[in-house]
N, C-alpha and C. Protein backbone atom coordinates (compact mmCIF):
# COMPACT_ATOMS: atom_id res chain seq x y z
N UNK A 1 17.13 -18.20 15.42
CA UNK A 1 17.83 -18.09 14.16
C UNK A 1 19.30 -18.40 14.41
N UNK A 2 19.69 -18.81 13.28
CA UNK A 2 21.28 -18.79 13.54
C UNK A 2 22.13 -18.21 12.64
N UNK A 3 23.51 -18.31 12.92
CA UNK A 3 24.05 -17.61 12.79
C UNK A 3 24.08 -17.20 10.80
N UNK A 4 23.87 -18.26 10.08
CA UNK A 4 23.51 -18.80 9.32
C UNK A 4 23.03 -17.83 7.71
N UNK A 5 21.88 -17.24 9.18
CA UNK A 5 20.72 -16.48 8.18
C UNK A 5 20.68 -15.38 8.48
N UNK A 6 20.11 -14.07 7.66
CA UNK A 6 19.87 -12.81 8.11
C UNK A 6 18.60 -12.68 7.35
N UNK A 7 17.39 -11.81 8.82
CA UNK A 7 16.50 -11.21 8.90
C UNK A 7 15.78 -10.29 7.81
N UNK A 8 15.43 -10.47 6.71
CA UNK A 8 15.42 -8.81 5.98
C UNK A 8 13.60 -8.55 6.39
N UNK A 9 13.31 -7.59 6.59
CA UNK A 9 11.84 -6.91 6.52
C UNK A 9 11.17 -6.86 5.12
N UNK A 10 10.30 -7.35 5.02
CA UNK A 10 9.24 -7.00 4.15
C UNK A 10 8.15 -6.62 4.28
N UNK A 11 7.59 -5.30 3.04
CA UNK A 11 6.72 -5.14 3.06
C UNK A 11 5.72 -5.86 3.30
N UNK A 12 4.38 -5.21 4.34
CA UNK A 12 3.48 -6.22 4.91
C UNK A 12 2.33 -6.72 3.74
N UNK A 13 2.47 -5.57 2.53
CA UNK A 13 1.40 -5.61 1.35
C UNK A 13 1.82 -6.35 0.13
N UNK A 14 2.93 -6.49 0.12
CA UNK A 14 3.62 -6.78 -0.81
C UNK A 14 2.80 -8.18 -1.64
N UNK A 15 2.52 -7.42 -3.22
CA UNK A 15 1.87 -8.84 -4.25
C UNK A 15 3.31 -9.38 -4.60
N UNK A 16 4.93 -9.46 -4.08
CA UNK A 16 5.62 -10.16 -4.79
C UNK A 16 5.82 -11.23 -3.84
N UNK A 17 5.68 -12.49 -4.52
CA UNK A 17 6.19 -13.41 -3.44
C UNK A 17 7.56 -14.06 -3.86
N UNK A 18 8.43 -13.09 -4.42
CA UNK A 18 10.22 -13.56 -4.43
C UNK A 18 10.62 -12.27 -4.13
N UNK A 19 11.87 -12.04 -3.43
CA UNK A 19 12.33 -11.60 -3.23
C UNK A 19 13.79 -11.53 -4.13
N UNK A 20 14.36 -10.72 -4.47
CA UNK A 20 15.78 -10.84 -5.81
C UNK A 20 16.39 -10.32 -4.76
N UNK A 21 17.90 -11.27 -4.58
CA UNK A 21 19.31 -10.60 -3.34
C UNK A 21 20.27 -10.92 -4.70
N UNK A 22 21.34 -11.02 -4.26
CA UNK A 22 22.43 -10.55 -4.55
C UNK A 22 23.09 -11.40 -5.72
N UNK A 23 22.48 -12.78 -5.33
CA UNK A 23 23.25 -13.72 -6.26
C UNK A 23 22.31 -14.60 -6.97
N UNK A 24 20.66 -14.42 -6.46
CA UNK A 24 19.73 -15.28 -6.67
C UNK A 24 17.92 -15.15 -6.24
N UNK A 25 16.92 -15.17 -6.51
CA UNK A 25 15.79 -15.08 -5.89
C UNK A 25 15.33 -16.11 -5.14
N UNK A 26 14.36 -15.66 -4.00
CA UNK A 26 14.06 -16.69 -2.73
C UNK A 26 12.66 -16.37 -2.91
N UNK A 27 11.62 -17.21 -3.01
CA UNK A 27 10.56 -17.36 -2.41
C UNK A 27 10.23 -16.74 -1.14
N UNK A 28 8.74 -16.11 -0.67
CA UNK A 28 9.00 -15.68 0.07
C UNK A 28 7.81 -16.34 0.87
N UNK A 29 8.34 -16.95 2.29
CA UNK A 29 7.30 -17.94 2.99
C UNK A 29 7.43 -16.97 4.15
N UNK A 30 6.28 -17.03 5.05
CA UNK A 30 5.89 -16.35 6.36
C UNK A 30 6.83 -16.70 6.98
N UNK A 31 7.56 -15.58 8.00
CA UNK A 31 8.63 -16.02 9.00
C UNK A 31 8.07 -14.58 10.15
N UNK A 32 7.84 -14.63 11.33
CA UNK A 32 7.34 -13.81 11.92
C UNK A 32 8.19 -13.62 13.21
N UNK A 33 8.50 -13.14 13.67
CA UNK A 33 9.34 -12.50 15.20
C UNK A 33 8.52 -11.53 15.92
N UNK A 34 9.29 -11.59 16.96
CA UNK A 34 8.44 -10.89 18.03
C UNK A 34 8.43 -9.22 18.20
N UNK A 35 9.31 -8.63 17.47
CA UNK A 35 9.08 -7.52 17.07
C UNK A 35 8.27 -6.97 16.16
N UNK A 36 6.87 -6.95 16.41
CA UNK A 36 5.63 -6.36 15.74
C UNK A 36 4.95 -7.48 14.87
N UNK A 37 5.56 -8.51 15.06
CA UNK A 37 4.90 -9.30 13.97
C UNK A 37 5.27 -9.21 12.93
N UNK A 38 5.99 -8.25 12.70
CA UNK A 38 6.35 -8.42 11.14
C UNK A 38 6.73 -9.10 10.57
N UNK A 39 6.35 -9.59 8.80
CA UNK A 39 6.55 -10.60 8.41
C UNK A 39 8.28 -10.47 8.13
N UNK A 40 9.67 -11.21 8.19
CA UNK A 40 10.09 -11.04 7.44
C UNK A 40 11.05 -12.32 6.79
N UNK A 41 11.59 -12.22 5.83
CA UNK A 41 11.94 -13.41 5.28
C UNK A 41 13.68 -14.10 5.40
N UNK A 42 13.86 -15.18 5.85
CA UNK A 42 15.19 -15.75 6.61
C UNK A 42 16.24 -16.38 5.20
N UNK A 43 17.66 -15.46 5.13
CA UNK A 43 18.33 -15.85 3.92
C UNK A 43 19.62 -16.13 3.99
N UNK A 44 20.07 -16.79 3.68
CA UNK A 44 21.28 -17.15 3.84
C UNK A 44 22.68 -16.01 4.30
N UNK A 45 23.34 -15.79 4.96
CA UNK A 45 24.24 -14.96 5.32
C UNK A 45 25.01 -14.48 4.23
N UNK A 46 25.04 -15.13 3.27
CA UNK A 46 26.30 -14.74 2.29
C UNK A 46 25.24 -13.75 1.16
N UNK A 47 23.54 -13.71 1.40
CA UNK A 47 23.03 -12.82 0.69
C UNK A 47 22.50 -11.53 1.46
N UNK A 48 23.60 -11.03 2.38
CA UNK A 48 23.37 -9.72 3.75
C UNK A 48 22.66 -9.05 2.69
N UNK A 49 22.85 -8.74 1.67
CA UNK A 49 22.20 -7.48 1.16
C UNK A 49 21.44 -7.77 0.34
N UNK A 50 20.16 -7.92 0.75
CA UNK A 50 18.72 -8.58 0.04
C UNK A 50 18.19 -7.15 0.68
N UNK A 51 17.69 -6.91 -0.25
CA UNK A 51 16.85 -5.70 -0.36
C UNK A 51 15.60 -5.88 -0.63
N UNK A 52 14.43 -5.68 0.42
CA UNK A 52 12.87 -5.94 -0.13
C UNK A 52 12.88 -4.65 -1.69
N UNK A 53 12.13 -5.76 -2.47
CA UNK A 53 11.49 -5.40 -3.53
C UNK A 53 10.74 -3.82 -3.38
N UNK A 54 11.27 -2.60 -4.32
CA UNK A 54 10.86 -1.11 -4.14
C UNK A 54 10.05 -0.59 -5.67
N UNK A 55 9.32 -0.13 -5.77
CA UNK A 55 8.32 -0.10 -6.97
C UNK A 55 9.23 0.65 -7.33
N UNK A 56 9.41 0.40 -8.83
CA UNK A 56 10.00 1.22 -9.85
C UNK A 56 9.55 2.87 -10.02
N UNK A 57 7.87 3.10 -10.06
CA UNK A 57 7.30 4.07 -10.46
C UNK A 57 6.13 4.16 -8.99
N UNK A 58 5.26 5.56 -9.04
CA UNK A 58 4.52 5.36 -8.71
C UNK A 58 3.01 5.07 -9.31
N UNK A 59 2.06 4.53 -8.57
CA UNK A 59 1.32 3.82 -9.01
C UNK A 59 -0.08 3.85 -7.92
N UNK A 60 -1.27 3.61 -8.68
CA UNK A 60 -2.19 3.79 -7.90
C UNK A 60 -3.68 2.46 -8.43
N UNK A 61 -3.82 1.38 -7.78
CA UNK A 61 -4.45 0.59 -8.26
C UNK A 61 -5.77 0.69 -8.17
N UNK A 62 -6.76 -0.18 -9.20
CA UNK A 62 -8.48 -0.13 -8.57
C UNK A 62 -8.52 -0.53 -7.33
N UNK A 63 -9.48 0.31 -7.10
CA UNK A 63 -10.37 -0.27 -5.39
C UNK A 63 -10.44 -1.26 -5.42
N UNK A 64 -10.84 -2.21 -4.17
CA UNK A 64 -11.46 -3.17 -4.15
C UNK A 64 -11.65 -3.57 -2.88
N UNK A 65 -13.07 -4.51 -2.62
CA UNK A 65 -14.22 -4.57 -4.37
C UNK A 65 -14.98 -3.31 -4.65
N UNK A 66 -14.92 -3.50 -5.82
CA UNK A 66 -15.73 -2.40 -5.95
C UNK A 66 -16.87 -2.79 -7.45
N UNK A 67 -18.15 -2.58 -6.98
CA UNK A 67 -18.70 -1.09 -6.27
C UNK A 67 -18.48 -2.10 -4.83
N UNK A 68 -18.42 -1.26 -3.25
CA UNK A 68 -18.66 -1.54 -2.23
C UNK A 68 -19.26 -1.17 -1.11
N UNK A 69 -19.33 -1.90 -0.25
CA UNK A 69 -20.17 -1.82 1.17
C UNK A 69 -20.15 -2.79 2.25
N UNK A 70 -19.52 -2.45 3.18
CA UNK A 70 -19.25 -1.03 3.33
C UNK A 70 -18.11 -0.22 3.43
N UNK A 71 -16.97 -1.34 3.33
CA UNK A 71 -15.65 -1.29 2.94
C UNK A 71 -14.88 -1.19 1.59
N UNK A 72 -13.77 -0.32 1.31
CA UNK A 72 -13.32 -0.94 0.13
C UNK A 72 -11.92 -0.67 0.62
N UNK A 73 -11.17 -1.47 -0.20
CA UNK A 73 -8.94 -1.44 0.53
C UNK A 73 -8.73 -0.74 -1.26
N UNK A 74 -7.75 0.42 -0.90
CA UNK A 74 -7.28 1.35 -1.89
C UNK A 74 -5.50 1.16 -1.93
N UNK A 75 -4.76 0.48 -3.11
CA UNK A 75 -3.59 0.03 -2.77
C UNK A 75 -2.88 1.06 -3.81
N UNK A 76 -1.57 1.14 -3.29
CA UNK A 76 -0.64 2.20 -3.96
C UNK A 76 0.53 2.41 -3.77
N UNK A 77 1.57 2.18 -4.68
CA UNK A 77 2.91 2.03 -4.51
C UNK A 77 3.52 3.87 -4.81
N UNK A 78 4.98 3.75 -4.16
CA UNK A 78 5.45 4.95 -4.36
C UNK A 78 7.16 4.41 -4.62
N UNK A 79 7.90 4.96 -5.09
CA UNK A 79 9.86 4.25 -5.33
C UNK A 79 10.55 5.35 -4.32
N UNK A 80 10.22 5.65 -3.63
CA UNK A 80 10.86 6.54 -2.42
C UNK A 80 9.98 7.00 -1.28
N UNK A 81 10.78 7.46 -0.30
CA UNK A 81 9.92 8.20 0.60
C UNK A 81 9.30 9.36 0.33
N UNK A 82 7.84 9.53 0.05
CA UNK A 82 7.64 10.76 -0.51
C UNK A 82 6.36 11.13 0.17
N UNK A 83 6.16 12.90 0.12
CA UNK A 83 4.91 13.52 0.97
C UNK A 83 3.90 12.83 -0.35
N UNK A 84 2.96 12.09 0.19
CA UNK A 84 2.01 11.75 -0.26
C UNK A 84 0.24 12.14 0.22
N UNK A 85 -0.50 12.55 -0.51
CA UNK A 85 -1.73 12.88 -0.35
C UNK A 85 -2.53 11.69 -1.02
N UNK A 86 -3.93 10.71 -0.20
CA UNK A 86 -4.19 10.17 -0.76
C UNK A 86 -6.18 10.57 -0.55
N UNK A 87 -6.71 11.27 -1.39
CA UNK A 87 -7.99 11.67 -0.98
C UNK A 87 -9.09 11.15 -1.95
N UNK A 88 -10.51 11.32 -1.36
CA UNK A 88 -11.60 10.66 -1.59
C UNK A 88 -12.65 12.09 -2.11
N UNK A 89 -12.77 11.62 -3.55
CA UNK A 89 -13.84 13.41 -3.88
C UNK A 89 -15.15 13.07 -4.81
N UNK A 90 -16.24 13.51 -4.60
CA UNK A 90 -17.83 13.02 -5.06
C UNK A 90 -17.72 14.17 -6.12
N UNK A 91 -18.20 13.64 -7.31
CA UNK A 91 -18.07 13.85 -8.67
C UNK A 91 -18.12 15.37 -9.29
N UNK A 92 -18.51 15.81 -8.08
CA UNK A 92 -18.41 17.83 -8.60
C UNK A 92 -17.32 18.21 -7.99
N UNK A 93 -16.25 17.12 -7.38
CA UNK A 93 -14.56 17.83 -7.34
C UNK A 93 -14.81 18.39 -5.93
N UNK A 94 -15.80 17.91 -4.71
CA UNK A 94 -15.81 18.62 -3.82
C UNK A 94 -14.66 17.07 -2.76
N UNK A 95 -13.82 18.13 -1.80
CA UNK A 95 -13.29 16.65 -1.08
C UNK A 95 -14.19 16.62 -0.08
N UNK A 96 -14.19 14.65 -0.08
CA UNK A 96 -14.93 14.27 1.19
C UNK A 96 -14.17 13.50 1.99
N UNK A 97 -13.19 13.41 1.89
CA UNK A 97 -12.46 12.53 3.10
C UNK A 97 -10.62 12.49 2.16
N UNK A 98 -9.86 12.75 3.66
CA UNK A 98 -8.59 12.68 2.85
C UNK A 98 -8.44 11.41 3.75
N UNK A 99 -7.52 10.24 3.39
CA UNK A 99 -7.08 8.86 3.61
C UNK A 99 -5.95 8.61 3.98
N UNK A 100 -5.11 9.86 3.65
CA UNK A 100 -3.50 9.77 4.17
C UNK A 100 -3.15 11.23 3.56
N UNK A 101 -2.15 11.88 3.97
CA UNK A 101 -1.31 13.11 4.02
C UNK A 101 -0.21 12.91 4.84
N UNK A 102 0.99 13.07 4.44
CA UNK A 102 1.82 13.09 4.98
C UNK A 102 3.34 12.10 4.36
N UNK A 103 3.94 12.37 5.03
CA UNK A 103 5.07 11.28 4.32
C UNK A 103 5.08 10.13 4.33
N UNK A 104 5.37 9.50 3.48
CA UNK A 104 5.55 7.68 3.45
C UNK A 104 6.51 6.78 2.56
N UNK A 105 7.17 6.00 3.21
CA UNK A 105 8.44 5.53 3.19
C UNK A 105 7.59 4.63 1.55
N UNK A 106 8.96 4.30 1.01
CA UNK A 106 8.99 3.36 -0.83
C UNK A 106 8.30 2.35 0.02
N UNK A 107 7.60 2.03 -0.95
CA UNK A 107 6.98 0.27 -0.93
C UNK A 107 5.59 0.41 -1.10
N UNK A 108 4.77 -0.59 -1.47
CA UNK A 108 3.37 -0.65 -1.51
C UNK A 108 2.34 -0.76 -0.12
N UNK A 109 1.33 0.12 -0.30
CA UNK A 109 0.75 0.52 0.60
C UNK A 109 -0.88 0.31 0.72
N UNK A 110 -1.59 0.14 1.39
CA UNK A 110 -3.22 -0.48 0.77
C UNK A 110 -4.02 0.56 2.46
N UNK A 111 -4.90 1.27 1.98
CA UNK A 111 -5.51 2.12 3.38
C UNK A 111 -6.94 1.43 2.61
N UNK A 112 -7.87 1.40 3.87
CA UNK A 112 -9.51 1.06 4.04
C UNK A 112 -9.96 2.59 4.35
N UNK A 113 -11.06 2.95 3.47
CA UNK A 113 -12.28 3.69 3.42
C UNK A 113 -13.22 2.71 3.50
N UNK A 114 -13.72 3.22 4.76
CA UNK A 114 -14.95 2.98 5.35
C UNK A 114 -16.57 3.60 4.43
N UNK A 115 -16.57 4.27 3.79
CA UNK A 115 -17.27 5.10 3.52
C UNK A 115 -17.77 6.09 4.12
N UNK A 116 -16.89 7.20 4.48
CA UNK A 116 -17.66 8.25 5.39
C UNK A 116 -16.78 9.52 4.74
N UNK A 117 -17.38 10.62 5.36
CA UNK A 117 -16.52 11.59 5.29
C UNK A 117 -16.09 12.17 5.99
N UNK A 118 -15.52 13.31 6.01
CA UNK A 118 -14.19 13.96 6.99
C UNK A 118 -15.65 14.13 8.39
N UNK A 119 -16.64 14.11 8.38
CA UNK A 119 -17.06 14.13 9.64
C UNK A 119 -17.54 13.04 10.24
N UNK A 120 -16.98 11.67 9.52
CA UNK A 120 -17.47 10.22 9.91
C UNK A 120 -18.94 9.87 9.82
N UNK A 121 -19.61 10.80 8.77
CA UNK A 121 -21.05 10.58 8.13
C UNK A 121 -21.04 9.61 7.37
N UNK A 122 -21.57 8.43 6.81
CA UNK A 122 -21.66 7.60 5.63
C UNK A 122 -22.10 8.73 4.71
N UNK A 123 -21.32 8.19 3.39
CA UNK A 123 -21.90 8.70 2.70
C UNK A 123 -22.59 8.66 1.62
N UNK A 124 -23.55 9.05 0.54
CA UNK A 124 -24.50 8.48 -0.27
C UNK A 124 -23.91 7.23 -0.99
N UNK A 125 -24.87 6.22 -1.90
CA UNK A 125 -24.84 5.63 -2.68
C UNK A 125 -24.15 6.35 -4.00
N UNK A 126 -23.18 6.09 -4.81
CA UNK A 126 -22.85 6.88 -6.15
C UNK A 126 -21.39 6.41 -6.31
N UNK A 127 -20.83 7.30 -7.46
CA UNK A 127 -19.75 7.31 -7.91
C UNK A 127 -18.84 8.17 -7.15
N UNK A 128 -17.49 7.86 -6.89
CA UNK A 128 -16.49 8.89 -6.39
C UNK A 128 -15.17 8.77 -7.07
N UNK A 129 -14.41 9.43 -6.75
CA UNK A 129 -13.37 9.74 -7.57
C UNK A 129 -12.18 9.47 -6.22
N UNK A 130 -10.74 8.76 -6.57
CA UNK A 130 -10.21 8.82 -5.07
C UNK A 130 -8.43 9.12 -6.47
N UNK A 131 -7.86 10.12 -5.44
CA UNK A 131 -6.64 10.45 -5.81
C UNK A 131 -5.78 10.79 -5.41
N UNK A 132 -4.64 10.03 -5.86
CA UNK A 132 -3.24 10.31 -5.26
C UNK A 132 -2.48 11.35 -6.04
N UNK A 133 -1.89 12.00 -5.11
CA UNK A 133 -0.91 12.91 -5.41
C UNK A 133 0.68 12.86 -4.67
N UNK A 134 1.63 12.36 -5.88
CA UNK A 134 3.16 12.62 -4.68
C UNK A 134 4.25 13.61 -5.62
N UNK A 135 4.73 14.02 -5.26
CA UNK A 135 6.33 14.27 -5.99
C UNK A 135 5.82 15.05 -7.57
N UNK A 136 4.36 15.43 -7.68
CA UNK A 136 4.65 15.90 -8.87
C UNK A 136 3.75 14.64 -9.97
N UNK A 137 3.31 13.90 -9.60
CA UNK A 137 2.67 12.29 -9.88
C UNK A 137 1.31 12.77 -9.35
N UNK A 138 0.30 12.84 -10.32
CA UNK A 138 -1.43 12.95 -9.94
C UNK A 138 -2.08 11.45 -10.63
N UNK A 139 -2.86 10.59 -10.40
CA UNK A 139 -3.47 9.61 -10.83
C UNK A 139 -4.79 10.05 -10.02
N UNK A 140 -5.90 9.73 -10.93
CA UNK A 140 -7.71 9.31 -10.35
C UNK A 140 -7.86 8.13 -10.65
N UNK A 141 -8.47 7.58 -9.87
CA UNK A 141 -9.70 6.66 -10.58
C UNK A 141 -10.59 6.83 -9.97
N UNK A 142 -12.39 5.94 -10.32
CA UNK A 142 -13.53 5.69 -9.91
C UNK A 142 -14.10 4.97 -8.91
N UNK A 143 -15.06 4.99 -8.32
CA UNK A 143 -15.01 3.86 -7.48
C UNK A 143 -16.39 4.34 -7.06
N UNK A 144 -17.30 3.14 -7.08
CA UNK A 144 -18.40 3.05 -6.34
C UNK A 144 -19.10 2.80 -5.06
N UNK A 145 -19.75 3.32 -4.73
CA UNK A 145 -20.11 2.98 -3.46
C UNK A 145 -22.14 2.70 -3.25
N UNK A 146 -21.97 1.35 -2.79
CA UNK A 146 -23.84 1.00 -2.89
C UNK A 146 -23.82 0.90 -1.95
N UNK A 147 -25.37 0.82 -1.59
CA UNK A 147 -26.14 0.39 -0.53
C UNK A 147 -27.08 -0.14 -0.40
């Protein structure tokens, strides 16, 4: 790189492909370095303060695919760092698998359920319920699981 451009990090999930800095929006094309791979995107020096894109609200999207098997990716934005709970519960409200607990930095986020539960059993064919909880913010939705 030169002197030119500056580095910003982006989210690895991210559905935006522009980025908004300071004076203008950039497209955002794969640029990768050797620190973790991470993707991040190369901008002109005079826009230092490009800020990756931070969800306004929080938010919790459909599964997908769904119905599935034996995988499904569960995506979900948060606008700060916040203790987030993200769990998996079969239709009489019992939990069968939590997916994340704990804190997690703003930006959009996508975790894989395998289909199992907290004892790495598969679990039946049916309907489940998967829900996030942060800051005071509860969302459900549905989600199927075949076989």
């Amino acid at each position: 790189m030169t002197a030119m451009a500056t580095l910003v990090p982006l989210p690895v999930r991210s559905r935006s492909r522009k980025v908004r800095t300071a004076t203008r929006s950039w497209m955002m094309l794969p640029f990768y370095t050797e620190d973790c791979g991470l993707p991040k995107l190369a901008v002109p020096s005079d826009d230092a303060t490009v800020q990756a894109a931070i969800p306004e609200g929080y938010a919790l999207e459909q599964n997908h695919p769904n119905p599935f098997n034996p995988n499904t990716t569960i995506t979900f934005a948060v606008p700060e760092a916040s203790e987030v709970k993200l769990a998996i519960y079969n239709m009489t409200g019992q939990l069968v698998r939590t997916l994340h607990s704990g804190v997690i930095a703003a930006g959009q986020h996508s975790v894989v359920w395998d289909g199992t539960d907290f004892r790495e059993a598969k679990v039946a064919s049916g309907a489940y319920v998967y829900q996030l909880e942060a800051k005071g913010f509860v969302i459900s939705r549905k989600l199927t699981q075949m076989k």
